[in-house]
Protein backbone atom coordinates (compact mmCIF):
# COMPACT_ATOMS: atom_id res chain seq x y z
CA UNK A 1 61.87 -35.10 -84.66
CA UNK A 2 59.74 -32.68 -83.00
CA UNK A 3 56.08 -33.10 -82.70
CA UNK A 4 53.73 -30.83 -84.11
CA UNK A 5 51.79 -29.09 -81.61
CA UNK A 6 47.89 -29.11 -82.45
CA UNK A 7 45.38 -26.18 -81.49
CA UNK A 8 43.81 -27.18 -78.30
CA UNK A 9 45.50 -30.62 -77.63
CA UNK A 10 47.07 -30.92 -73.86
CA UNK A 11 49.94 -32.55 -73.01
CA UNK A 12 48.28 -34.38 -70.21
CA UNK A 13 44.64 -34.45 -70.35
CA UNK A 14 42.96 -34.60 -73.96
CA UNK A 15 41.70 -31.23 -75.15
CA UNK A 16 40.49 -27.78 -74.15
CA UNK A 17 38.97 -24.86 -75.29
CA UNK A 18 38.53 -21.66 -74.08
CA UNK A 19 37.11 -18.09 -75.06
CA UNK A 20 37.12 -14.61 -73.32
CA UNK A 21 34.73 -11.68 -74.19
CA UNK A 22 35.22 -7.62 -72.75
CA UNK A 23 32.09 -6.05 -71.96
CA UNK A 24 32.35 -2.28 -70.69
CA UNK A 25 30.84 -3.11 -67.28
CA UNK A 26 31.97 -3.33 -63.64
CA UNK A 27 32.91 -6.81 -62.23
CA UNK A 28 30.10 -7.20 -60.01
CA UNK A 29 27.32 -5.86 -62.58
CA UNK A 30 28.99 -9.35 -64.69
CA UNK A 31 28.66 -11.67 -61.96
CA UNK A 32 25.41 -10.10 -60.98
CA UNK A 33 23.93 -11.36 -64.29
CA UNK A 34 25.71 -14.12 -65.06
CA UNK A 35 24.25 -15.92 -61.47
CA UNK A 36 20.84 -14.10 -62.37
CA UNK A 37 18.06 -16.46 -63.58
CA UNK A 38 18.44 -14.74 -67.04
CA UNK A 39 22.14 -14.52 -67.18
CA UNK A 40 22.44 -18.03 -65.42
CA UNK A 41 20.32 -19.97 -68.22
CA UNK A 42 22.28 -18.53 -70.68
CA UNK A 43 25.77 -20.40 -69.54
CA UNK A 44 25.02 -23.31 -67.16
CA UNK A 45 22.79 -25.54 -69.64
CA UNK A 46 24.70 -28.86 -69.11
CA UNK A 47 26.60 -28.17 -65.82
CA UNK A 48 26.62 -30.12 -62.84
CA UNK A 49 24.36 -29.28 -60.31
CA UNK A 50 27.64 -28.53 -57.46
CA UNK A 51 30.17 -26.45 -58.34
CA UNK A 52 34.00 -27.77 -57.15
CA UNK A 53 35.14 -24.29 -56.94
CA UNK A 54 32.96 -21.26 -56.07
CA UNK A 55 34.65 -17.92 -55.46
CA UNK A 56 32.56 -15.14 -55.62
CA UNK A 57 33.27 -12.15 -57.88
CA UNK A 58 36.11 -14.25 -59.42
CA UNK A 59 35.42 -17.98 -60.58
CA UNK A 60 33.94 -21.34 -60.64
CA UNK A 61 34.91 -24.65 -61.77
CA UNK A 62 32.26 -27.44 -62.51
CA UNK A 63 31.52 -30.32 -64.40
CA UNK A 64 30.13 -29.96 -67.99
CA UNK A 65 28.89 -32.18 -71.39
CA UNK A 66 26.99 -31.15 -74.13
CA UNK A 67 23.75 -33.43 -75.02
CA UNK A 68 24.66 -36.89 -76.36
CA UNK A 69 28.22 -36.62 -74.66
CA UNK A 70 28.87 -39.80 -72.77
CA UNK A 71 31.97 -38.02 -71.20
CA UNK A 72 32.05 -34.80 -68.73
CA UNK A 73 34.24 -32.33 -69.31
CA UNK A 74 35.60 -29.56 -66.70
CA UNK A 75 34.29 -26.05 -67.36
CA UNK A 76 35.53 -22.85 -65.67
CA UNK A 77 33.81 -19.49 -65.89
CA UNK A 78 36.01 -16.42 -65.08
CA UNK A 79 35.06 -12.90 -64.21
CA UNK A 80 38.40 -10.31 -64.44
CA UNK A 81 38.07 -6.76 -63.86
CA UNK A 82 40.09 -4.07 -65.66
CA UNK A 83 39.90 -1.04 -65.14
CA UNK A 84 36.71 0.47 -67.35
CA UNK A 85 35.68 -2.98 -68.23
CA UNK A 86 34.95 -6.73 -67.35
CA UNK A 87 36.32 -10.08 -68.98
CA UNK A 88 34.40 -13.13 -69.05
CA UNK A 89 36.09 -16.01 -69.37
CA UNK A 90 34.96 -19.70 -70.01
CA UNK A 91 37.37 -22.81 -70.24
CA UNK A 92 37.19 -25.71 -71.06
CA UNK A 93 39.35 -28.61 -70.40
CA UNK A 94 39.00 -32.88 -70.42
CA UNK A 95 37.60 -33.13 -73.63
CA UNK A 96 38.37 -36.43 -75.66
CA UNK A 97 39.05 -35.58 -79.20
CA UNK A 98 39.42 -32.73 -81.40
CA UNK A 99 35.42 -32.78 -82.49
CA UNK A 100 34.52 -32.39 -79.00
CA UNK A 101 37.18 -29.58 -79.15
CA UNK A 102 34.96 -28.22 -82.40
CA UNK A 103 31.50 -28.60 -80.95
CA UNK A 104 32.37 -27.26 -77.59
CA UNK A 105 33.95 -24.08 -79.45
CA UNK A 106 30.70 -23.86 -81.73
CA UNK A 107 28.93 -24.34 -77.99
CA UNK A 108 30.74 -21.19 -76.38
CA UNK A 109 31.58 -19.09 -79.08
CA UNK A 110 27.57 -18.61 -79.70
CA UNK A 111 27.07 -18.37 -75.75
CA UNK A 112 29.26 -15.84 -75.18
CA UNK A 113 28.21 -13.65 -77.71
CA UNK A 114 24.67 -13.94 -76.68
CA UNK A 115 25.71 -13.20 -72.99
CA UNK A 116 27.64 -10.27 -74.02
CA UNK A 117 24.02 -8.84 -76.17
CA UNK A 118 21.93 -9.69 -73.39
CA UNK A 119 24.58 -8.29 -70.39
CA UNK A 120 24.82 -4.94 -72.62
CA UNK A 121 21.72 -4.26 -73.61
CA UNK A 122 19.78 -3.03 -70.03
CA UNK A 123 23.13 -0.37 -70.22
């Protein structure tokens, strides 16, 4: 019998979530604002203060937990250019249950639409 895959359960490690947004800007301009004081309190609420990856103008990987988590979770932000526009990317992964799964999209999907207002808006 063949299991039944579930939305956001990993084979290995629990759950993940993850959420992209276009905006019509240039790669840096994104990464620009998004490590801005502005852009930066927007998206790293709950992050660990050291980042295990850092590559500029492309990604970072840190740890991450929403208030009254007792768990972290491993977040990673991705900036990808096209060619007349910019893709933000956030990910998720390590999360323990399928309500973490819920609140952490709740979490992003509001973040991500507030950093693509606030990113668009000084156009």
């Amino acid at each position: 019998m063949e299991k039944v895959k579930i939305a956001g359960q990993t084979k290995d490690t629990g759950w993940q979530f993850g959420i992209r947004k276009s905006v019509p800007l240039n790669a840096n301009e994104v990464w620009a604002f998004l490590f801005s004081e502005s852009g930066a309190r927007l998206w790293l609420k709950g992050t660990g203060k050291e980042f295990s990856t850092f590559k500029d103008l492309s990604h970072i990987r840190t740890k991450w937990k929403l208030k009254g988590w007792a768990n972290e979770a491993t977040l990673q932000m991705r900036v990808i250019s096209n060619k007349d526009k910019t893709t933000i990317a956030f990910h998720v992964e390590k999360l323990l249950n399928g309500s973490q799964r819920e609140e952490t999209k709740t979490y992003w999907d509001k973040v991500i639409k507030i950093i693509a207002e606030k990113i668009t808006a000084n156009r």
